[in-house]
C-alpha atoms as a PDB file:
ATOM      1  CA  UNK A   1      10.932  -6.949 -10.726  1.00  0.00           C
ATOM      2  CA  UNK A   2      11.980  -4.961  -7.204  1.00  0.00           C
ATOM      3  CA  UNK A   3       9.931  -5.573  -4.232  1.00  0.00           C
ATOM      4  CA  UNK A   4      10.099  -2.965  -1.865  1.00  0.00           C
ATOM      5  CA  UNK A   5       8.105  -0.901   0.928  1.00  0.00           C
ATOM      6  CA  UNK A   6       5.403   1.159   0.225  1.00  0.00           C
ATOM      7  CA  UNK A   7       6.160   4.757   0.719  1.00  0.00           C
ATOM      8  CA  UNK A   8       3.912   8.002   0.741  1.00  0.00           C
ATOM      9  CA  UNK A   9       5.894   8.749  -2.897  1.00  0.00           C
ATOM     10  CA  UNK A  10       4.148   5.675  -4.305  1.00  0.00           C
ATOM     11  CA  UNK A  11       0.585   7.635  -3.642  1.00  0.00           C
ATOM     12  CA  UNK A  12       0.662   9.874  -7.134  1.00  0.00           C
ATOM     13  CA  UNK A  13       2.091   7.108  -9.445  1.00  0.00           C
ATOM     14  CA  UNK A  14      -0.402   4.564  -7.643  1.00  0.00           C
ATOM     15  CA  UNK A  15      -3.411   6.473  -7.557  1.00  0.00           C
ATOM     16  CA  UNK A  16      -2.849   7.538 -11.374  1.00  0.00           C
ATOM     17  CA  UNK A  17      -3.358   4.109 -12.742  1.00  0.00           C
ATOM     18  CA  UNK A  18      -5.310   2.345 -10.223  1.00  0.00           C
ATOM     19  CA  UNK A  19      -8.280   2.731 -11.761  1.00  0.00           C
ATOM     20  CA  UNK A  20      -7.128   1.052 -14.994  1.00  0.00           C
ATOM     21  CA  UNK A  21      -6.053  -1.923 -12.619  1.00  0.00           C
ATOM     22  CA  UNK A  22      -9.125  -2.493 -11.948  1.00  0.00           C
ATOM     23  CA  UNK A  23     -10.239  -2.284 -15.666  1.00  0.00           C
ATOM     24  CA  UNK A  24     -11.914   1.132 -15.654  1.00  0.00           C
ATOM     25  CA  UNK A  25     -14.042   0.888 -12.309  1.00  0.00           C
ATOM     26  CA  UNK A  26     -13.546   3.952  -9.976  1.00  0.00           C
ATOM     27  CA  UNK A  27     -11.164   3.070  -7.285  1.00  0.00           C
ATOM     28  CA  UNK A  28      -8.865   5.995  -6.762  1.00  0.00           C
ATOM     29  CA  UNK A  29     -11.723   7.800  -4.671  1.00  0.00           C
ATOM     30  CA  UNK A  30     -11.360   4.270  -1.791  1.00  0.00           C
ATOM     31  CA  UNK A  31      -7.172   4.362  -1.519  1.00  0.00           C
ATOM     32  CA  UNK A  32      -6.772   7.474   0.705  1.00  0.00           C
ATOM     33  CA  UNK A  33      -3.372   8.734   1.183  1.00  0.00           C
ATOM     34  CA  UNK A  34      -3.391   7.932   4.693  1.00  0.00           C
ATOM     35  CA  UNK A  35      -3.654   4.437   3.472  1.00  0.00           C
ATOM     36  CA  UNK A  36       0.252   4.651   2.097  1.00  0.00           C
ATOM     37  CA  UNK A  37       0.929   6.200   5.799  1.00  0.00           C
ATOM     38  CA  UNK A  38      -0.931   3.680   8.301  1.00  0.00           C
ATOM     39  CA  UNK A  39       0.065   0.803   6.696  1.00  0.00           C
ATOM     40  CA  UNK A  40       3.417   1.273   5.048  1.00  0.00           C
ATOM     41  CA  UNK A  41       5.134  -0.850   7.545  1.00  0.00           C
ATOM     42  CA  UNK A  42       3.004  -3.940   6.118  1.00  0.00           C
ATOM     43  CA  UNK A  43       2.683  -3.204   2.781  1.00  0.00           C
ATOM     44  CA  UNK A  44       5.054  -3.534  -0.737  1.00  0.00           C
ATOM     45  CA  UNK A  45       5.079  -2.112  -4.008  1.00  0.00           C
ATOM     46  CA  UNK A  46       6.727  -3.894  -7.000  1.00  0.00           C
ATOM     47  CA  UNK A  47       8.354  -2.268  -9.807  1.00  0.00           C
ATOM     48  CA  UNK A  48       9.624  -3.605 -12.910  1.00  0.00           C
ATOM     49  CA  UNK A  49      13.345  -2.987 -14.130  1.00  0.00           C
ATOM     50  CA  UNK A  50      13.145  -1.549 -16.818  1.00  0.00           C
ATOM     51  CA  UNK A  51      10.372   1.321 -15.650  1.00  0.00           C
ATOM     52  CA  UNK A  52       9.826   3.605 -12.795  1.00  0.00           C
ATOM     53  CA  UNK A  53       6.344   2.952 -12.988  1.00  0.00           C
ATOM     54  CA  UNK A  54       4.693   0.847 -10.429  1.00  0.00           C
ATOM     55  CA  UNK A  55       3.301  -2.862 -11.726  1.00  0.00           C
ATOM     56  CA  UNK A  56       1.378  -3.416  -8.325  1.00  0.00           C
ATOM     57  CA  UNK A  57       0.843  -3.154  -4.794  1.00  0.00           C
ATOM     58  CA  UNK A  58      -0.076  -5.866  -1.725  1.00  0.00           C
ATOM     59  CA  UNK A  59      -1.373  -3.961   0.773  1.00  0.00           C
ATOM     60  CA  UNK A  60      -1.510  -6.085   4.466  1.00  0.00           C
ATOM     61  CA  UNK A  61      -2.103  -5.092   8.344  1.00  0.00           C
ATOM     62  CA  UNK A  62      -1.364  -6.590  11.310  1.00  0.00           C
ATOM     63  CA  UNK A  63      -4.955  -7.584  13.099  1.00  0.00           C
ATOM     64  CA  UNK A  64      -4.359  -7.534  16.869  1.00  0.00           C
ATOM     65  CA  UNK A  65      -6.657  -9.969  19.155  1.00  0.00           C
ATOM     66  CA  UNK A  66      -6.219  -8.659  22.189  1.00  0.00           C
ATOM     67  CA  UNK A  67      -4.762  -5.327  24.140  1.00  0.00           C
ATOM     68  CA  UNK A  68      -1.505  -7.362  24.914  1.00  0.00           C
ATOM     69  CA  UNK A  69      -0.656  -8.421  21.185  1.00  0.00           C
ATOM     70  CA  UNK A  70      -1.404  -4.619  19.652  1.00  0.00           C
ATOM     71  CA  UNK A  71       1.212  -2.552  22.277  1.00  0.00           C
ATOM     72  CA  UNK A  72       3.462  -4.577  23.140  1.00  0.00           C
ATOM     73  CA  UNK A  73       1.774  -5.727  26.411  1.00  0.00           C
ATOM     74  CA  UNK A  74       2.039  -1.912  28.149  1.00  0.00           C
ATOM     75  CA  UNK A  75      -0.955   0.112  28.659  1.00  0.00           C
END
C-alpha cells in the first residue's frame, strides 16, 4: 500500500465508491470537490499495489487558534 497526497484526480475514483465505504448510505452528495482542493495539503489517499483504485482516504486540517498561528503572524 502507497500513501500519498490527495489530489483533485482522486475526486472521480473517490466519489465513485464512497458510498459503498460507507456500506450503502449516501455520502457522495457531503464530499464536494472543493474538499480535494482546500485541504489537499493535509490530506492522503492510499492505494494498494496491485490496483489503481483507491482503498481509502484520511482527510485532516490545520485548526488555527488565533490570527497569528493561521498567516503566519502578518495581517
Amino acid at each position: 500500500m502507497r500513501i500519498r497526497a490527495l489530489t483533485l484526480e482522486d475526486y472521480a475514483p473517490i466519489i465513485g465508491v464512497v458510498d459503498a465505504w460507507w456500506g450503502g448510505r449516501t455520502m457522495a452528495a457531503m464530499l464536494p470537490r472543493l474538499f480535494f482542493i482546500h485541504f489537499r495539503d493535509t490530506s492522503f489517499v492510499a492505494k494498494g499495489q496491485r490496483r489503481q483504485q483507491s482503498g481509502g482516504v484520511v482527510p485532516s486540517s490545520i485548526l488555527c487558534k488565533g490570527p497569528d498561528l493561521c498567516n503566519g503572524g502578518s495581517r
